[in-house]
Protein backbone atom coordinates (compact mmCIF):
# COMPACT_ATOMS: atom_id res chain seq x y z
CA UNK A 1 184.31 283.83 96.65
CA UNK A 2 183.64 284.92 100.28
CA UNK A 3 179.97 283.93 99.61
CA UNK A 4 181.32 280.73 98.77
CA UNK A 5 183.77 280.27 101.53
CA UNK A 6 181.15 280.96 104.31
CA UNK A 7 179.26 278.20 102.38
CA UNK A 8 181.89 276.07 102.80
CA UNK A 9 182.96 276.61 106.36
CA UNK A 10 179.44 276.26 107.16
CA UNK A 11 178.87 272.31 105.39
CA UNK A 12 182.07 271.39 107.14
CA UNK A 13 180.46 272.72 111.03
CA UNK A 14 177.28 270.84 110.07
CA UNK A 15 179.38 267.43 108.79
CA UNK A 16 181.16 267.37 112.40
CA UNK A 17 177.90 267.47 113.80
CA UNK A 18 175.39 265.72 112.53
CA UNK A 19 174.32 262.79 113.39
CA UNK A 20 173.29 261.20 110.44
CA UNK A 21 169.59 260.17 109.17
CA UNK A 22 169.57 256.79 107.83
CA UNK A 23 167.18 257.29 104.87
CA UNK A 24 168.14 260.08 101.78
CA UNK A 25 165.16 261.83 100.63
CA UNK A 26 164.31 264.51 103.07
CA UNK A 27 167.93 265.25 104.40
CA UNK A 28 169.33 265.81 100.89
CA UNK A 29 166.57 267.94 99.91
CA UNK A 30 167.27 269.38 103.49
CA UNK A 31 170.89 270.44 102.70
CA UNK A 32 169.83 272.01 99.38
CA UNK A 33 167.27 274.33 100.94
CA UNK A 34 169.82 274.92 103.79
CA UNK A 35 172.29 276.39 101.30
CA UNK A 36 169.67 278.67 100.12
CA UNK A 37 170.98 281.61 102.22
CA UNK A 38 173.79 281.98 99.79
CA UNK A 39 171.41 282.24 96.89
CA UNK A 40 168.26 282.21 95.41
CA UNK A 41 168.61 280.06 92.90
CA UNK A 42 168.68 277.05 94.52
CA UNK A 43 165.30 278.23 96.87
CA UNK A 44 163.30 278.38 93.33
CA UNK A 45 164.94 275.20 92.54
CA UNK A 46 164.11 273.16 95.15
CA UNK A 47 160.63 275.08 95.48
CA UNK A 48 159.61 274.18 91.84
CA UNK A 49 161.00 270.62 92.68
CA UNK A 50 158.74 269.96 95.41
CA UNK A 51 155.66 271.84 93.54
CA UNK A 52 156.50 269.36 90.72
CA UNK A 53 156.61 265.99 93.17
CA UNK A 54 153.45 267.03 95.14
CA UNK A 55 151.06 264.23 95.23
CA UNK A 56 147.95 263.71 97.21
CA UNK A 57 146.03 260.95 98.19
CA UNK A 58 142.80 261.71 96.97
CA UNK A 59 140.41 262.66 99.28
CA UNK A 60 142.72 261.72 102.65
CA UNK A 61 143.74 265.01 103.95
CA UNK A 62 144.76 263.77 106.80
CA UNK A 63 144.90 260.20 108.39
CA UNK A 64 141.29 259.14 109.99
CA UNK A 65 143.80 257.99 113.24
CA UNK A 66 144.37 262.29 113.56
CA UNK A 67 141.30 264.34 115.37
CA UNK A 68 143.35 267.57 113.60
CA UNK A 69 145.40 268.48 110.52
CA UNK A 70 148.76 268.16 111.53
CA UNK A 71 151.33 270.49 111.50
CA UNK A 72 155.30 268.95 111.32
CA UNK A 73 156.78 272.58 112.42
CA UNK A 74 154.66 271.73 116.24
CA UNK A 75 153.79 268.04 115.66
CA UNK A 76 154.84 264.51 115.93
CA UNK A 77 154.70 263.00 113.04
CA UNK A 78 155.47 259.95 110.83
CA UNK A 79 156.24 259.42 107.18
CA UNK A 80 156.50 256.60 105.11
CA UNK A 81 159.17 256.01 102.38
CA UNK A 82 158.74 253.87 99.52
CA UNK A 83 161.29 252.58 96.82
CA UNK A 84 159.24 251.94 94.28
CA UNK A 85 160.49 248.53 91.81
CA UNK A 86 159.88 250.60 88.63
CA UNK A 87 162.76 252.03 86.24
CA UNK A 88 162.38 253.16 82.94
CA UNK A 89 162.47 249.64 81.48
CA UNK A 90 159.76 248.35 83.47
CA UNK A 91 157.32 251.12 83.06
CA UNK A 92 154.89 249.35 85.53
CA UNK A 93 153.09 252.75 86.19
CA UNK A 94 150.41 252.17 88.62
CA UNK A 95 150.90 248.52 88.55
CA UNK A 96 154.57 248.89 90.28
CA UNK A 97 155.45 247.44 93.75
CA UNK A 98 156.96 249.01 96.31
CA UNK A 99 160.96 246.80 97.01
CA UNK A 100 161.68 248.88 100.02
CA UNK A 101 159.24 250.29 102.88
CA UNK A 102 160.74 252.63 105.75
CA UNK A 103 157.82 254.04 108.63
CA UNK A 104 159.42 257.11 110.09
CA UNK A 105 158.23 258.80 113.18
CA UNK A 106 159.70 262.41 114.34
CA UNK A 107 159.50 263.64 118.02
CA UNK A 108 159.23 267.53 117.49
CA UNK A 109 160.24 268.32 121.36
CA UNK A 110 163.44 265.73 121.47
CA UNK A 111 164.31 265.92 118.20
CA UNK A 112 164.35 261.76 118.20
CA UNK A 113 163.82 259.72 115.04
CA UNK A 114 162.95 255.55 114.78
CA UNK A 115 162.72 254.07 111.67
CA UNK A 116 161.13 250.61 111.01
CA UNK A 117 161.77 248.41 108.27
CA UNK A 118 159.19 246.79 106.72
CA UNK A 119 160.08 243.16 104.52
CA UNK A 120 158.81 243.78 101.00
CA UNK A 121 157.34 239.80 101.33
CA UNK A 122 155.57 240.46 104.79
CA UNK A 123 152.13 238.71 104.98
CA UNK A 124 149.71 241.53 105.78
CA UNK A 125 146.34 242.76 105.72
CA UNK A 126 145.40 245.28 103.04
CA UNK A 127 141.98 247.08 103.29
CA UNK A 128 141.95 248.73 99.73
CA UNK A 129 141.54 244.24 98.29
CA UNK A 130 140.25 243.60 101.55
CA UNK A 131 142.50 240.15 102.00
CA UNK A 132 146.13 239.40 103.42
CA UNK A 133 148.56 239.48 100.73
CA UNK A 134 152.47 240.57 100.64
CA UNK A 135 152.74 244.20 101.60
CA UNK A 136 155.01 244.82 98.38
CA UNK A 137 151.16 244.36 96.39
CA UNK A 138 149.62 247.45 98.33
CA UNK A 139 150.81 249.74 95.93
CA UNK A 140 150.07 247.76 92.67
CA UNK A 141 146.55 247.25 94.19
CA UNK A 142 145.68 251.07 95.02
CA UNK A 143 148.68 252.86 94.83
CA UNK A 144 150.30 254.65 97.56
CA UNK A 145 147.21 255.09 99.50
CA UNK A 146 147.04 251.62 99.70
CA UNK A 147 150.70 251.02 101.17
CA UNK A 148 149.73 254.00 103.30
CA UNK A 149 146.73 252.60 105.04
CA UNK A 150 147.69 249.10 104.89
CA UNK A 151 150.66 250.16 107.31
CA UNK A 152 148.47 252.19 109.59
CA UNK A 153 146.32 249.02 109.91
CA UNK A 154 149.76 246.89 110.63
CA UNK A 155 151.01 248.85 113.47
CA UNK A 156 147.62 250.84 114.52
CA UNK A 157 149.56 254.20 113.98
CA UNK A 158 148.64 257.31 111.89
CA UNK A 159 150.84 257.54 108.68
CA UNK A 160 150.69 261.41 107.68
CA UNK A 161 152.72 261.66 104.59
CA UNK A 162 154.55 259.61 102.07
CA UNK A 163 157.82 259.62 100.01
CA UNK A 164 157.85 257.74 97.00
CA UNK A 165 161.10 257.35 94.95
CA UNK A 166 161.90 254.77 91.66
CA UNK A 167 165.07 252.82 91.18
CA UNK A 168 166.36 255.81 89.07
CA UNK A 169 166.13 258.20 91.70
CA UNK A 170 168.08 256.59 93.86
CA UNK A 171 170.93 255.88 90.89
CA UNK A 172 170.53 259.82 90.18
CA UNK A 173 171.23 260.22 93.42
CA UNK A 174 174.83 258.35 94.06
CA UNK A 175 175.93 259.39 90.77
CA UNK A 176 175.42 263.18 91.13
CA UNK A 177 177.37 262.74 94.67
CA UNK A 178 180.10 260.87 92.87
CA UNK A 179 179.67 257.65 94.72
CA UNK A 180 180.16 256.69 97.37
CA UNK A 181 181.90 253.89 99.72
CA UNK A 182 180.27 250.83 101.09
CA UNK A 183 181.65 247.53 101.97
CA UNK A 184 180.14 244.67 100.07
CA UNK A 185 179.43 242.01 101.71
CA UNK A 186 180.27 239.32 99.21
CA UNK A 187 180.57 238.47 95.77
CA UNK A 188 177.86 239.22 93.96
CA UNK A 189 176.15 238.61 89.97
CA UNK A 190 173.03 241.49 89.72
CA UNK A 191 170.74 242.91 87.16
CA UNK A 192 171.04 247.05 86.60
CA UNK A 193 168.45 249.21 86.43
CA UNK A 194 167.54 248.08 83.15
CA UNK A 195 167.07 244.57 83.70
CA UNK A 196 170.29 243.07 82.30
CA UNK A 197 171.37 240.00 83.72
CA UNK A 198 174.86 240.02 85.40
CA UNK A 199 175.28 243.51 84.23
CA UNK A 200 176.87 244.23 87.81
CA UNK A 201 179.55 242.34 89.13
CA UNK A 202 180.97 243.16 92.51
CA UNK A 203 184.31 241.78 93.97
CA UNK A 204 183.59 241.48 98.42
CA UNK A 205 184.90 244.33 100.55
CA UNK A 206 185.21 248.21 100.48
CA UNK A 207 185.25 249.59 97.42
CA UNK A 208 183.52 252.98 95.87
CA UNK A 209 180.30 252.39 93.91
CA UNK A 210 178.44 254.35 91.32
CA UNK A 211 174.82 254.51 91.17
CA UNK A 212 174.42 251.21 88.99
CA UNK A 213 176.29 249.30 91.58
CA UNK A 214 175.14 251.04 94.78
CA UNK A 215 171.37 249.53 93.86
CA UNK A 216 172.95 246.04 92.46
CA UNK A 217 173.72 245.87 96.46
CA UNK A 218 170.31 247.72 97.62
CA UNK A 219 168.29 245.14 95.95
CA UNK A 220 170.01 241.34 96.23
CA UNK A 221 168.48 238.88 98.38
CA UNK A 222 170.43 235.91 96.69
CA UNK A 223 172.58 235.01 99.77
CA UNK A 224 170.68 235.98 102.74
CA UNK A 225 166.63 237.16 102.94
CA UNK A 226 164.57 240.33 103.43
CA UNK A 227 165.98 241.38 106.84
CA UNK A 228 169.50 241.34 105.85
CA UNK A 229 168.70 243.46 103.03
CA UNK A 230 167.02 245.94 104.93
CA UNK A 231 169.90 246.26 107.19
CA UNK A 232 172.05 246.64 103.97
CA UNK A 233 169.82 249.73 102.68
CA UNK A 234 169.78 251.31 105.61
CA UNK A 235 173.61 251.36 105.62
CA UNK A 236 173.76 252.42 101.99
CA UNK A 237 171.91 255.12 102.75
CA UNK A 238 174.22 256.22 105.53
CA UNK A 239 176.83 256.75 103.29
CA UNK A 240 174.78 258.62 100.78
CA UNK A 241 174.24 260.70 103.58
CA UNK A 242 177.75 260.78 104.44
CA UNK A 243 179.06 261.91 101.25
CA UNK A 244 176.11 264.37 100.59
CA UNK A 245 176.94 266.27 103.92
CA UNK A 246 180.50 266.99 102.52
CA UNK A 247 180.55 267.58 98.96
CA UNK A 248 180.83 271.77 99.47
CA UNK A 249 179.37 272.29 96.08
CA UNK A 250 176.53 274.58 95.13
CA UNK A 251 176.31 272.86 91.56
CA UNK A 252 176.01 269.47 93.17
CA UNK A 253 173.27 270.52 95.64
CA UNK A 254 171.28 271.58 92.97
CA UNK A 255 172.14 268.23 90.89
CA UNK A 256 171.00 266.55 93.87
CA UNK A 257 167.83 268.40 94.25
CA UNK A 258 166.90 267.44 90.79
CA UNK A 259 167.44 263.91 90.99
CA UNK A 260 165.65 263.47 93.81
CA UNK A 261 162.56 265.79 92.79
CA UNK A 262 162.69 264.11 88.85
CA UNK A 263 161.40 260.77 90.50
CA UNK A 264 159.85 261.73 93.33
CA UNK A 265 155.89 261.75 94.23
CA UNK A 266 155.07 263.08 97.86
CA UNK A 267 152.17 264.72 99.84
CA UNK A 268 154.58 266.85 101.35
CA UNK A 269 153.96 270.71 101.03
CA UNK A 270 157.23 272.82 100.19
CA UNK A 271 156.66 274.61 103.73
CA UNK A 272 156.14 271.31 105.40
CA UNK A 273 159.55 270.16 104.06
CA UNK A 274 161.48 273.30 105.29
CA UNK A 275 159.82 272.10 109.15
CA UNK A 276 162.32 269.18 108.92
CA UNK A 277 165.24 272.22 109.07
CA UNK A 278 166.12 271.30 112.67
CA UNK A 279 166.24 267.63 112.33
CA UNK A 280 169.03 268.18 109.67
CA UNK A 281 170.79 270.79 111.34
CA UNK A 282 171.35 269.58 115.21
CA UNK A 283 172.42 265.95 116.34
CA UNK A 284 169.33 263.82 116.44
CA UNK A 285 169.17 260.54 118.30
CA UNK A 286 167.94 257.99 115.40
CA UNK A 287 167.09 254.55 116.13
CA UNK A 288 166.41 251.91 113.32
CA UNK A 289 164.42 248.59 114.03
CA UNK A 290 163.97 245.39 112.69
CA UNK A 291 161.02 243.37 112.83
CA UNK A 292 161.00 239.56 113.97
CA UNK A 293 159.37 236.99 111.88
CA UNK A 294 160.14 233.75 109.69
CA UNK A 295 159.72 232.23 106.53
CA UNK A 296 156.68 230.86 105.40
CA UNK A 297 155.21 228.91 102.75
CA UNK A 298 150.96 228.74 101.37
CA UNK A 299 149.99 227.01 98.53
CA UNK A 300 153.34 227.12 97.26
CA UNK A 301 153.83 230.89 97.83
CA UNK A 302 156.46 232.17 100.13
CA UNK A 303 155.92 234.85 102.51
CA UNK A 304 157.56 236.80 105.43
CA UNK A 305 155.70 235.54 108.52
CA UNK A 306 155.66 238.89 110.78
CA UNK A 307 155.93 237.70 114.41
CA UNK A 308 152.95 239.23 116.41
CA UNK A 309 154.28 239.40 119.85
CA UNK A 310 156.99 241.87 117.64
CA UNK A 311 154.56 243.72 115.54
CA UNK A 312 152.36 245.00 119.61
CA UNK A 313 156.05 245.97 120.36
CA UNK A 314 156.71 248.12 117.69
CA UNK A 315 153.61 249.25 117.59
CA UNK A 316 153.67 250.04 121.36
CA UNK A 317 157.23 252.33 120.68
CA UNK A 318 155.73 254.10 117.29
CA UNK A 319 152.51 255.20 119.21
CA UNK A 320 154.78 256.23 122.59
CA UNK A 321 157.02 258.29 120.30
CA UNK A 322 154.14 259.99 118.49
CA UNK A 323 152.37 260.88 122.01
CA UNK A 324 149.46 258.43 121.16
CA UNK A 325 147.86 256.41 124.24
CA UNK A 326 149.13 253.15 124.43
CA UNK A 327 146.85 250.39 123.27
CA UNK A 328 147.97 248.15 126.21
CA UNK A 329 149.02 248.82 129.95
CA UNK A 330 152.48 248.42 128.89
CA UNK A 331 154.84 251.00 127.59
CA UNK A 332 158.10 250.03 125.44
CA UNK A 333 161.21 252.33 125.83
């Protein structure tokens, strides 16, 4: 009981705290492994977890941008997340695309975290076919090496690991917190997870969700377009965040780990996770941004026309926050 108490006292310190990250993977993970002082069992949990997920990407051991094998307990580094448009009705496999795309860079010395959103419909270039095709086909061409190296080539910055999630994962994931809160933004019709037409119906305005509902929102595009929705993910995650930072439970830290590690593929090492530590337990300044761009149409398909002048910007602010010379003579805050 006293074990447990300390436990608790300490979740509700770290809740008035934090600041919080607005994607889910690493930080839940993160406040498993930081309960682990109060027992063991979660440590082997969340150590066979990320033994299970570990994925590399063939022969990359590092991106060709990097002179030197990084190191995220020293190092600035990036990741990219992927939500993967694959559920256990679809069973695309290999062939899946990605719905969701975040590029995270970490400043080791400030502690500082920007996140970029990346439309699922963007018109890009992708080495592995060689042609420019929506970045949501990367991965069904090669994989997540593909989506990997096609986004270094879009912003001309290293990519050094990768997070890749399904739909279920992130269902898992709201259930086994109990839900959570979110304000809808309107009425809405949606497929679930298993492909059944207007199997979700949401009402406009705050309500609590389960997992089912939670991605209904996650993944419309009916009434606005790819940037709204990536704004809308981004808060969804928030307050998965939210609620995971105060649930006080061991069982549902381990429920969590699971969840997350059952549909999860990553290049992250188990030791290289426990590095993120400090970003999860002091206030980190987190900035999210939005690329510009417009709708387009070619031979009758429609694609996210990135704007360039807003891609060099972005690109300018990545490389600054990663210590990488700038490609230009101007610097972006």
């Amino acid at each position: 009981m006293a074990q447990y108490r300390r436990f608790q006292k300490r979740v509700n310190k770290r809740k008035r705290k934090r600041r919080l990250f607005t994607f889910f993977l690493l930080p839940i993970l993160i406040l498993g492994l930081s309960a682990t002082a109060y027992g063991s069992y979660l440590f082997v949990k969340a150590k066979t977890v990320a033994s299970d997920s570990y994925e590399g990407l063939g022969d990359r051991d590092n991106s060709p941008m990097r002179d030197r094998k990084i190191d995220p307990k020293k190092d600035d580094i990036s990741i990219l997340f992927m939500g993967v448009d694959d559920s256990e009705t679809r069973k695309f496999g290999k062939s899946a695309r990605t719905d969701a795309l975040i590029l995270a860079t970490f400043n080791e010395t400030n502690k500082t975290v920007k996140l970029v959103s990346i439309p699922r419909d963007s018109r890009v270039y992708i080495p592995e076919v060689n042609k420019k095709d929506k970045i949501t086909h990367a991965h069904a061409y090669g994989g997540p090496k593909a989506t990997v190296e096609t986004v270094e080539q879009l912003f001309n910055v290293p990519v050094d690991y990768y997070v890749k999630v399904n739909f279920k994962a992130f269902t898992d994931i709201v259930d086994s917190l109990g839900g959570i809160d979110f304000d809808v933004p309107y009425a809405m019709s949606e497929k679930d997870s298993k492909d059944r037409h207007n199997a979700i119906v949401l009402k406009p305005g705050n309500q609590h969700l389960n997992g089912e509902e939670a991605l209904a929102v996650a993944r419309t595009r009916k009434q606005d377009n790819d940037i709204e929705r990536g704004k809308r993910q981004q808060q969804l995650i928030e307050a998965m965040i939210k609620k995971a930072a105060s649930i006080g439970s061991l069982n549902k830290y381990g429920n969590l780990i699971e969840a997350v590690g059952d549909n999860m593929k990553t290049n992250l090492m188990f030791g290289e996770m426990l590095s993120f530590y400090d970003y999860a337990s002091k206030k980190v300044d987190i900035e999210t941004i939005n690329l510009d761009g417009s709708d387009e149409k070619i031979n009758g398909v429609y694609y996210f026309k990135l704007d360039n002048d807003s891609v060099e910007k972005v690109s300018e602010k990545l490389r600054k926050h990663l210590g990488i010379k700038s490609t230009s003579d101007t610097t972006e805050e």
